[in-house]
N, C-alpha and C. Protein backbone atom coordinates (compact mmCIF):
# COMPACT_ATOMS: atom_id res chain seq x y z
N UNK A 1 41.34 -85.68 -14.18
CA UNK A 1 40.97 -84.46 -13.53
C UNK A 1 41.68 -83.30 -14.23
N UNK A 2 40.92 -82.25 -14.61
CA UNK A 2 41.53 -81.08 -15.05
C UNK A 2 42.43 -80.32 -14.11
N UNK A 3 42.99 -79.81 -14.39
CA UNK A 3 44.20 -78.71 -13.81
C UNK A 3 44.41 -77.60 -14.42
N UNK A 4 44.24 -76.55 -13.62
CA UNK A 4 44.16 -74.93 -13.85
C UNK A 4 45.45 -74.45 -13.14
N UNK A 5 46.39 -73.65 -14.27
CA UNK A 5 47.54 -72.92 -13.80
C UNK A 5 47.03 -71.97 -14.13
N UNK A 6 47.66 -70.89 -12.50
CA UNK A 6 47.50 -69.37 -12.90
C UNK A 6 49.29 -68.99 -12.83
N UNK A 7 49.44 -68.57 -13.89
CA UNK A 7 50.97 -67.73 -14.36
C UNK A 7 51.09 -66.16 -14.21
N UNK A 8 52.10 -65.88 -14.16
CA UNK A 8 52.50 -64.40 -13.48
C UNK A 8 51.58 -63.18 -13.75
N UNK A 9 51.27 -63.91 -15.44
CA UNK A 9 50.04 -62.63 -15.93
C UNK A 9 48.81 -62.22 -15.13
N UNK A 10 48.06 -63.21 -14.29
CA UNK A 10 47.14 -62.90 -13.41
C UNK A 10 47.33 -62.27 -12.49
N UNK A 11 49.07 -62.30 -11.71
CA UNK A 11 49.10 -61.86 -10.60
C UNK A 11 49.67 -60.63 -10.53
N UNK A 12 50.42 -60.29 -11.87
CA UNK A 12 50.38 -58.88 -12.44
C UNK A 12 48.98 -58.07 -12.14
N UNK A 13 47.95 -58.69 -12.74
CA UNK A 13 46.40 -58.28 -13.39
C UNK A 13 45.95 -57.38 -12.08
N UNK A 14 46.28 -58.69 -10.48
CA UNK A 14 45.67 -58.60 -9.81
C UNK A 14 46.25 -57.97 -8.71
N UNK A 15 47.56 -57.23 -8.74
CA UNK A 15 48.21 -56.04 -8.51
C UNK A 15 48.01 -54.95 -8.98
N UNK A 16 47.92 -54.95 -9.78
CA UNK A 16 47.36 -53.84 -11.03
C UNK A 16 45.69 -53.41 -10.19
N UNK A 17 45.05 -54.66 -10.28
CA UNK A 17 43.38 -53.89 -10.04
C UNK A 17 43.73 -53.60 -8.01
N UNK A 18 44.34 -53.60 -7.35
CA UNK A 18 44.91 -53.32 -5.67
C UNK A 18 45.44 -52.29 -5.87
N UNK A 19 46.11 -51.92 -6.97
CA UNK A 19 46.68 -50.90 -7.15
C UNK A 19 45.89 -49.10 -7.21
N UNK A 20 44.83 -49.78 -8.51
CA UNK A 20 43.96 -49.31 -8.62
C UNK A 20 43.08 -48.43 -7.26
N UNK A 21 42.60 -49.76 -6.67
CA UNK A 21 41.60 -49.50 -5.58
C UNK A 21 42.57 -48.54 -4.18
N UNK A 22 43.56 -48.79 -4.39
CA UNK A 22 44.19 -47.88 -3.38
C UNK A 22 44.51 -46.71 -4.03
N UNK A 23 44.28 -46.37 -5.67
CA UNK A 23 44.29 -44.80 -5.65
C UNK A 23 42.51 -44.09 -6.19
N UNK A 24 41.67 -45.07 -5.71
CA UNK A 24 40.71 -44.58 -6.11
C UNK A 24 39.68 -43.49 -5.61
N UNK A 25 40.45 -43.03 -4.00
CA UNK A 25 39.75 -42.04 -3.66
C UNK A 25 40.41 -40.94 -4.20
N UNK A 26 41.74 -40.97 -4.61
CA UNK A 26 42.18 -39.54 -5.34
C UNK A 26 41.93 -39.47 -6.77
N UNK A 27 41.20 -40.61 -7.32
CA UNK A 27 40.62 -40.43 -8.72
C UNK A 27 39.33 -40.22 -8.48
N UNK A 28 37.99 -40.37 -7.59
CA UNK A 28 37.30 -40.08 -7.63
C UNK A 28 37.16 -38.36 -7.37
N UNK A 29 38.51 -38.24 -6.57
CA UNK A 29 38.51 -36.71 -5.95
C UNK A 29 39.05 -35.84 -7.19
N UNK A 30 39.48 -35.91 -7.82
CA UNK A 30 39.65 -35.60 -9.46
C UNK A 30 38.98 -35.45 -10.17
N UNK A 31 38.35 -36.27 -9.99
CA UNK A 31 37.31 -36.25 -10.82
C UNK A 31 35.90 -35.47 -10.72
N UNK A 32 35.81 -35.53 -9.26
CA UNK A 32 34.66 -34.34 -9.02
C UNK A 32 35.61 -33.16 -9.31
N UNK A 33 36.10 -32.42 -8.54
CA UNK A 33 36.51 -31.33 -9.18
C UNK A 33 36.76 -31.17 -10.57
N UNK A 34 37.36 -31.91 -11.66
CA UNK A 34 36.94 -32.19 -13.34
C UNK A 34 35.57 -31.32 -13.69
N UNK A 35 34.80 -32.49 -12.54
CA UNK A 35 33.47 -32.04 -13.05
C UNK A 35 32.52 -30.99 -11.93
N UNK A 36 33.48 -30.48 -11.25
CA UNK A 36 32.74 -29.23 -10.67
C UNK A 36 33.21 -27.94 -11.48
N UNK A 37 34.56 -28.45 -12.47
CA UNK A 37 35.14 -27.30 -12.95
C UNK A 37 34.34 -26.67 -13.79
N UNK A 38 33.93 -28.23 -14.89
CA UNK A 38 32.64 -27.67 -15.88
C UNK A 38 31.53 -27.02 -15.49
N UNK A 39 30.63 -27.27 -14.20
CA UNK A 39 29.87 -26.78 -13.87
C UNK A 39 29.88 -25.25 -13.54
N UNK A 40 31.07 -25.11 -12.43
CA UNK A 40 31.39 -23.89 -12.28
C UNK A 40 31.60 -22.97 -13.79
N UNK A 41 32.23 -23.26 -14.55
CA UNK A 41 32.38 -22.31 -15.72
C UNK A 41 31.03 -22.46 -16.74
N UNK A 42 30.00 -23.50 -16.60
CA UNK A 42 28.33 -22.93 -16.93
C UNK A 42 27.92 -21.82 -16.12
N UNK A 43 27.90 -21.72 -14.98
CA UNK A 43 27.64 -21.03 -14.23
C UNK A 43 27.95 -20.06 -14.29
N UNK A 44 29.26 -19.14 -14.76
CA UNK A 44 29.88 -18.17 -15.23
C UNK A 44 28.70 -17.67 -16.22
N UNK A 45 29.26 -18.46 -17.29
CA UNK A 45 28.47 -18.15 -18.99
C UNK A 45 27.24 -17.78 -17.93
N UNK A 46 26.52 -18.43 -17.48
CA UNK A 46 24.96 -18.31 -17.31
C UNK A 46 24.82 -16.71 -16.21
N UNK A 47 25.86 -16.41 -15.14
CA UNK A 47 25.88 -15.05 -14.68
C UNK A 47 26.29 -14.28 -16.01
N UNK A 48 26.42 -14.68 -16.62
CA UNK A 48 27.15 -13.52 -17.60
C UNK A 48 26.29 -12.96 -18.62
N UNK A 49 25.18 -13.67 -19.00
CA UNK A 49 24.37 -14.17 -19.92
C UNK A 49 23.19 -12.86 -18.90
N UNK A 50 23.11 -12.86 -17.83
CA UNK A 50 21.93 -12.33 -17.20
C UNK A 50 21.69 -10.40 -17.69
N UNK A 51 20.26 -10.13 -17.64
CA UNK A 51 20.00 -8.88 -18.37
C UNK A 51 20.80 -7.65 -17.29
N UNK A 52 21.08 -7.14 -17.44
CA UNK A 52 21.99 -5.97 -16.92
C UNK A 52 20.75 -4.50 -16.64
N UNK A 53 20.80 -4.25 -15.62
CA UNK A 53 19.85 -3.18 -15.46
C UNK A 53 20.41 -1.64 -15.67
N UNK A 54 20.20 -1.16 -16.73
CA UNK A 54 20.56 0.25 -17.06
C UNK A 54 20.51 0.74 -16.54
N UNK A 55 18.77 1.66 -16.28
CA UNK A 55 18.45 2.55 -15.16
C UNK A 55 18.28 2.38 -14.15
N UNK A 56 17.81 3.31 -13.50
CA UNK A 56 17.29 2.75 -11.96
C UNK A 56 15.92 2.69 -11.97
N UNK A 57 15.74 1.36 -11.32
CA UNK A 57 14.44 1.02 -11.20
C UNK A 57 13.08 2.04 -10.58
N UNK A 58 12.15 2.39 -11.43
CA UNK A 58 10.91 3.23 -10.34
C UNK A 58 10.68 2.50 -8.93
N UNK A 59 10.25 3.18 -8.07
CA UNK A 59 10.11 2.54 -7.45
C UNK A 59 8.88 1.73 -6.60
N UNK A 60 9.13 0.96 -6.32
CA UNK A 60 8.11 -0.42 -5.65
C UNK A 60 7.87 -1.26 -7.16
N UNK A 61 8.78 -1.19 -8.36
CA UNK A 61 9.02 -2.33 -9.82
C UNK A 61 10.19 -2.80 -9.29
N UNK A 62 9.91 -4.54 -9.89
CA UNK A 62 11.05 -4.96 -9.83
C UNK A 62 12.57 -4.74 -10.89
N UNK A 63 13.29 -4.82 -10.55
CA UNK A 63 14.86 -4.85 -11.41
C UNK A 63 15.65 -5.90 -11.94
N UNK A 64 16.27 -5.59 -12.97
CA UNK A 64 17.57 -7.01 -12.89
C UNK A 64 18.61 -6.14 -11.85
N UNK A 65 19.75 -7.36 -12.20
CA UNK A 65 20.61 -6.75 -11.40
C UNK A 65 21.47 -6.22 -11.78
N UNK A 66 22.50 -5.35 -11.27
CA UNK A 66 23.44 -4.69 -11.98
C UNK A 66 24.58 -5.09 -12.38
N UNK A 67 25.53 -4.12 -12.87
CA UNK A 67 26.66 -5.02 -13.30
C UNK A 67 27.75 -4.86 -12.23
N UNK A 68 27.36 -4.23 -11.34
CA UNK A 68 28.21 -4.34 -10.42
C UNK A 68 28.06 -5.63 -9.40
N UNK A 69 26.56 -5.43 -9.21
CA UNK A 69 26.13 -7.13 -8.69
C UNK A 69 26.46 -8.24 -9.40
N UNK A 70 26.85 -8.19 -10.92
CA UNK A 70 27.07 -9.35 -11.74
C UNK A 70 28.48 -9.62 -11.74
N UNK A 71 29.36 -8.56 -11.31
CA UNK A 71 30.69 -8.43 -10.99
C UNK A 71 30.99 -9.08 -9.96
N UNK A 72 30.43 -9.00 -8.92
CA UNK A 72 30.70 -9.19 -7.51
C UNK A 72 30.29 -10.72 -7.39
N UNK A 73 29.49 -10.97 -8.07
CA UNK A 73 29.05 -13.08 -8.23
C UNK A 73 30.24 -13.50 -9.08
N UNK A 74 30.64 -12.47 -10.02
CA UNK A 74 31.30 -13.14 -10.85
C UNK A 74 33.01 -13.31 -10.23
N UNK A 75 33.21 -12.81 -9.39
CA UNK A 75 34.24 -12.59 -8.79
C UNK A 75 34.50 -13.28 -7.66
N UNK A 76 32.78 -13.95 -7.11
CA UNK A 76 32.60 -14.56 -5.70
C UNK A 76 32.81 -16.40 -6.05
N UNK A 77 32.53 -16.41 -7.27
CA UNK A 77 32.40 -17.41 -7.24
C UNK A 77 33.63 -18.83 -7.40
N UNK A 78 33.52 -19.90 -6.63
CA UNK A 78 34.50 -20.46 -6.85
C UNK A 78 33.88 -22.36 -6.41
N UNK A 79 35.26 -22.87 -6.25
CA UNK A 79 34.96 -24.23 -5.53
C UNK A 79 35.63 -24.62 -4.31
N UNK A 80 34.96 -25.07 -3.72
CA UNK A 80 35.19 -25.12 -2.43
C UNK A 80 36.09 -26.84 -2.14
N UNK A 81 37.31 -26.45 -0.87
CA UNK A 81 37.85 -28.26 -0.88
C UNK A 81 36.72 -29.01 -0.85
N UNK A 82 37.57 -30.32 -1.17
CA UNK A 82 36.37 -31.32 -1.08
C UNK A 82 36.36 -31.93 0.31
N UNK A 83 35.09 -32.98 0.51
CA UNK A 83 34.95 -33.50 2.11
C UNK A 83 34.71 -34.38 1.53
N UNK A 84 34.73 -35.40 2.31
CA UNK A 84 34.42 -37.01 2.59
C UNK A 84 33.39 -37.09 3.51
N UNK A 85 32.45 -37.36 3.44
CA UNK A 85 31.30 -37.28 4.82
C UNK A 85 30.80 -38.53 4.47
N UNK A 86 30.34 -39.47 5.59
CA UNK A 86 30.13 -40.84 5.48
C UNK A 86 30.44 -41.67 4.04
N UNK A 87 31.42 -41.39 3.44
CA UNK A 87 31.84 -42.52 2.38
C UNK A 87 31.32 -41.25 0.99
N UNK A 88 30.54 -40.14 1.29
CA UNK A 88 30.53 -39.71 0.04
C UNK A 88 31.77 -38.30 -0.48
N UNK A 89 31.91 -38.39 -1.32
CA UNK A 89 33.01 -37.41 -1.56
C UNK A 89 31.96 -36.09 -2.29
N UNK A 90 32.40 -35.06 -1.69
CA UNK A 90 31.45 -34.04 -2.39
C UNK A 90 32.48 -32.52 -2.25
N UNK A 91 31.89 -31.52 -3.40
CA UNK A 91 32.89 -30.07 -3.55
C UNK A 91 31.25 -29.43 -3.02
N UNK A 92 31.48 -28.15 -3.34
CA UNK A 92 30.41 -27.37 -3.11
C UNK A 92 31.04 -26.38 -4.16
N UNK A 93 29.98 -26.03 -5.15
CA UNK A 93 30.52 -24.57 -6.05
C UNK A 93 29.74 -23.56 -5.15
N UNK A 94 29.71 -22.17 -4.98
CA UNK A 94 29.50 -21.00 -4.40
C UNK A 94 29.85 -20.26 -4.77
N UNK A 95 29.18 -18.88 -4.06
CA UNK A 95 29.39 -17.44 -4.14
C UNK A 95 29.96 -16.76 -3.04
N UNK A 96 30.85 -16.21 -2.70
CA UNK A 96 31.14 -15.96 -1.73
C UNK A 96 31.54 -14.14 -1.82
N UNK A 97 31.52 -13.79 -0.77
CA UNK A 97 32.41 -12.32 -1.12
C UNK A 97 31.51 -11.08 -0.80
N UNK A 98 31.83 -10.09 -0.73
CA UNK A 98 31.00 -8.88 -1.11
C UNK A 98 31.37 -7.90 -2.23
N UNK A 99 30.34 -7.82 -3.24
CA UNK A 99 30.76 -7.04 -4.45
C UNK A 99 30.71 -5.34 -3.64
N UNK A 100 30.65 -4.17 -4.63
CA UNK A 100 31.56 -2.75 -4.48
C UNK A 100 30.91 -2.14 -4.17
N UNK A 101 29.28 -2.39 -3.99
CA UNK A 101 27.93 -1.31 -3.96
C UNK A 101 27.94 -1.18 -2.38
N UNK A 102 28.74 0.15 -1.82
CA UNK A 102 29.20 -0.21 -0.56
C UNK A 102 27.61 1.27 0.22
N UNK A 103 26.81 0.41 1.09
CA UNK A 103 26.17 1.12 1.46
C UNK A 103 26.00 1.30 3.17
N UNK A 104 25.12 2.41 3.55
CA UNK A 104 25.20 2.29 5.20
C UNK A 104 25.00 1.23 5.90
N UNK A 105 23.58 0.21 5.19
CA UNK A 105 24.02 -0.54 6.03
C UNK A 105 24.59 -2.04 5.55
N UNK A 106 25.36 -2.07 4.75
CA UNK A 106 26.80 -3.15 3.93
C UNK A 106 27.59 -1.91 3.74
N UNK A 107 28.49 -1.97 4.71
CA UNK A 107 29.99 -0.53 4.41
C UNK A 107 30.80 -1.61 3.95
N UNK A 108 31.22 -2.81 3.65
CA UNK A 108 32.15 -3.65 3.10
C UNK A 108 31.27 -4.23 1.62
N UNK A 109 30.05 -3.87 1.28
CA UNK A 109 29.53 -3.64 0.05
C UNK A 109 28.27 -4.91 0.28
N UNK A 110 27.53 -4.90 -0.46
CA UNK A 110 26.73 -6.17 -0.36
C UNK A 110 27.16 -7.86 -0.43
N UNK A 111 26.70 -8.53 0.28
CA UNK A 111 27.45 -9.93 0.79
C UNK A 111 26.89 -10.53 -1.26
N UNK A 112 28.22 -11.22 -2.25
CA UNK A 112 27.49 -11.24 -3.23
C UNK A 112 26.25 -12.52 -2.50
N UNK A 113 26.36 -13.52 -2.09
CA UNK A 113 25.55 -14.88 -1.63
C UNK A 113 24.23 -13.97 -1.45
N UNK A 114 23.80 -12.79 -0.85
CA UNK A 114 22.94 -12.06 -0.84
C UNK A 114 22.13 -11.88 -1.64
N UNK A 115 22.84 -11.32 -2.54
CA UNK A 115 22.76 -10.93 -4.10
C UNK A 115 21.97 -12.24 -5.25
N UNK A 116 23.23 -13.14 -5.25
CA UNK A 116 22.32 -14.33 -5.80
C UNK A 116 21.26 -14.76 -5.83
N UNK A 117 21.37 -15.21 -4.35
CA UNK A 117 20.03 -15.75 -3.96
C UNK A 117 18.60 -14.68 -4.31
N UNK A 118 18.78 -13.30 -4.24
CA UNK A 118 17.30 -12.71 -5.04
C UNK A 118 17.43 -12.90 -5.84
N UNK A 119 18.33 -13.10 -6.81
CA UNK A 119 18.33 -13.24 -7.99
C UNK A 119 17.81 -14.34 -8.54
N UNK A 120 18.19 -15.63 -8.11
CA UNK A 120 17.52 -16.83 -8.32
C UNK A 120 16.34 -17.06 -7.79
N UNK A 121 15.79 -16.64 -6.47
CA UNK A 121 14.39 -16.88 -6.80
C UNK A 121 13.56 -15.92 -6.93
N UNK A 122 14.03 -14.32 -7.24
CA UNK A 122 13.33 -13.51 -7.10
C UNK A 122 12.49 -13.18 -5.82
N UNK A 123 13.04 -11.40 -5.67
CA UNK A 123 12.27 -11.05 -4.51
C UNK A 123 11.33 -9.98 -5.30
N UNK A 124 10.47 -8.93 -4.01
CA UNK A 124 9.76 -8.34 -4.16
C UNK A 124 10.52 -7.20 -5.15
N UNK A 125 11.13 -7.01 -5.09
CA UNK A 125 12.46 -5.99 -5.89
C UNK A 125 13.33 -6.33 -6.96
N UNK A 126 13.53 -7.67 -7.33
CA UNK A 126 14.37 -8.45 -7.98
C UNK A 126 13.59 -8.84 -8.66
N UNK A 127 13.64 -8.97 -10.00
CA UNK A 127 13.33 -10.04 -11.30
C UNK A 127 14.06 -11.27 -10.89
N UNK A 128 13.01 -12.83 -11.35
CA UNK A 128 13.45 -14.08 -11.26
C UNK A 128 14.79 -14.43 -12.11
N UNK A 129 15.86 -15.00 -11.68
CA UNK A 129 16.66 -15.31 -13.01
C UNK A 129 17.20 -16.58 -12.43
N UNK A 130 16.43 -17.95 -12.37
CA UNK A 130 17.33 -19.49 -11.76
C UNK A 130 18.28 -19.53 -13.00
N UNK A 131 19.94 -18.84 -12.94
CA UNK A 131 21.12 -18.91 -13.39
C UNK A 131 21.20 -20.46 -13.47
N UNK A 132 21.34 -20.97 -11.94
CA UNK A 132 21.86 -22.04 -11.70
C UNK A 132 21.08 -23.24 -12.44
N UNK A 133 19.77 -23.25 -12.08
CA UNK A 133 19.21 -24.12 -12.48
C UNK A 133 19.39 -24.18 -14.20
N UNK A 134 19.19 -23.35 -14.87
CA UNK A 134 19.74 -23.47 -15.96
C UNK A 134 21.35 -23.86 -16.23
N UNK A 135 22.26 -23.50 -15.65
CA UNK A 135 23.25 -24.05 -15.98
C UNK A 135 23.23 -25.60 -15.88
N UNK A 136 22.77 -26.19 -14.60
CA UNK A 136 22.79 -27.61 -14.39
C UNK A 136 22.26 -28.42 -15.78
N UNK A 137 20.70 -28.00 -16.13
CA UNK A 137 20.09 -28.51 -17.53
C UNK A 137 21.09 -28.61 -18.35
N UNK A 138 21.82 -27.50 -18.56
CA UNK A 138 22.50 -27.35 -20.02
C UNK A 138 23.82 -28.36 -20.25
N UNK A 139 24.52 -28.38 -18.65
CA UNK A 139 25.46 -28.89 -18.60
C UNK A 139 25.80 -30.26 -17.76
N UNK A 140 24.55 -30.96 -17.42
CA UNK A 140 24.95 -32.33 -16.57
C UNK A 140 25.54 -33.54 -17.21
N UNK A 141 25.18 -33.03 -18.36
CA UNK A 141 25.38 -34.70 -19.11
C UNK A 141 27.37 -34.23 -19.52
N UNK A 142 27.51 -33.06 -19.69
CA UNK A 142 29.18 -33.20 -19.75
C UNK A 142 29.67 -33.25 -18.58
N UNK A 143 29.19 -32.75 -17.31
CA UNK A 143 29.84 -32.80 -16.05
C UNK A 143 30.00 -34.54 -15.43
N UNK A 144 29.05 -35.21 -15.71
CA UNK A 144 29.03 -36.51 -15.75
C UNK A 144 30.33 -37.15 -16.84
N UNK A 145 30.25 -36.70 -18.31
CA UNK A 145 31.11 -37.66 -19.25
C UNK A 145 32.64 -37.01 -18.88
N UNK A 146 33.00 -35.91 -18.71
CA UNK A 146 34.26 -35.37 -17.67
C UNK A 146 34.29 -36.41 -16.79
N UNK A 147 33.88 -36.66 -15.81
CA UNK A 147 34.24 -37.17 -14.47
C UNK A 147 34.14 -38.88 -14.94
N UNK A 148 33.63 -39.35 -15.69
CA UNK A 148 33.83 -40.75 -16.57
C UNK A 148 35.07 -41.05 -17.04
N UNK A 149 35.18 -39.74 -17.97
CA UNK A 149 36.90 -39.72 -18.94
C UNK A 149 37.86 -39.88 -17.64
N UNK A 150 38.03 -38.98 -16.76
CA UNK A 150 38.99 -38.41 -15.60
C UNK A 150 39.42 -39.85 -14.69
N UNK A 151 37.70 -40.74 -14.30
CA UNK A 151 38.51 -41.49 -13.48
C UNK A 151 39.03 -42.76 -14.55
N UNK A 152 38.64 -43.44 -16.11
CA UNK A 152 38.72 -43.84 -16.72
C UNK A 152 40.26 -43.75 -17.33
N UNK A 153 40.37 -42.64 -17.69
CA UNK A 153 42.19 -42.16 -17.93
C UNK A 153 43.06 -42.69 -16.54
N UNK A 154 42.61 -42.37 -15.36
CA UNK A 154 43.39 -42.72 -14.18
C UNK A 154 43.17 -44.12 -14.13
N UNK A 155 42.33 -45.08 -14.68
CA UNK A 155 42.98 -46.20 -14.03
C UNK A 155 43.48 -47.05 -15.02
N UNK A 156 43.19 -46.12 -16.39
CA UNK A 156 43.73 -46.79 -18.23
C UNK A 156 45.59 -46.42 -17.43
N UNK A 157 45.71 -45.49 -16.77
CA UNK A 157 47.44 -45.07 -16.86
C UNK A 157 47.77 -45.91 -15.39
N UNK A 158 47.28 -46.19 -14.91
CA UNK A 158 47.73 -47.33 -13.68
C UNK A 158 47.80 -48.48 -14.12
N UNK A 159 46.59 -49.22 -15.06
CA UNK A 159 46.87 -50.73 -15.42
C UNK A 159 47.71 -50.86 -16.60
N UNK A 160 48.76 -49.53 -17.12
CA UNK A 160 49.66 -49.87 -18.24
C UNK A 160 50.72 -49.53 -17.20
């Protein structure tokens, strides 16, 4: 009859991978933010990138937006903590804030989330500009290989 010894090296191995699994919600949580960071800073480039409206629009034509509106996204924008909601871990990137175009009725200036949103899908007044959606295209496949490297490094430096 054969006989199988397991020696210390396995039970190292198999401390090592327990080890692992008990820090894997703060490597997964790392790792999204990693890769919300990239996203968020496409998102930048891509507000930044948008046409800037010189004059003032005639009126009942649509406009881009201004640079004060491009200020006020660019200033709004950030990442939000992360949540755990039934087993999934998720950030939220956003706009938040009100940029400087302070009018009667926004006296604390226009909400930027306001702002965006015509912007991305275009209103009756607003030229179309999906920022976002273009950023995602340009940038999923690194926001993905980030968050690969991130939890990959975390568990290459736990099992040494």
């Amino acid at each position: 009859m054969a006989k199988f010894t397991v020696g210390h090296g396995l039970d190292d191995y198999i401390k090592d991978l327990e080890d692992v699994q008990m820090l894997s919600s703060k490597l997964i949580g790392r790792a999204i933010y990693y890769g919300a960071d990239v996203m968020a800073n496409e998102i930048r480039k891509q507000i930044q990138a948008l046409p800037v409206q010189k004059e003032p629009a005639k009126r009942g034509h649509r406009r881009d937006p201004s640079q004060v509106e491009i200020d006020g996204m660019l200033e709004g924008l950030g990442i939000a903590k992360k949540r755990v909601v039934n087993g999934f871990t998720n950030v939220k990137i956003g706009i938040d804030g009100y940029n400087k175009h302070v009018t009667d009725d926004y006296p604390n200036g226009h909400p930027n989330v306001m702002v965006a949103r015509s912007i991305l899908i275009g209103t009756t007044f607003m030229n179309r500009h999906p920022f976002v959606d273009r950023a995602v295209n340009v940038c999923i496949s690194r926001v993905e290989q980030r968050m690969k490297e991130t939890i990959e490094e975390g568990i290459e430096k736990e099992m040494h």
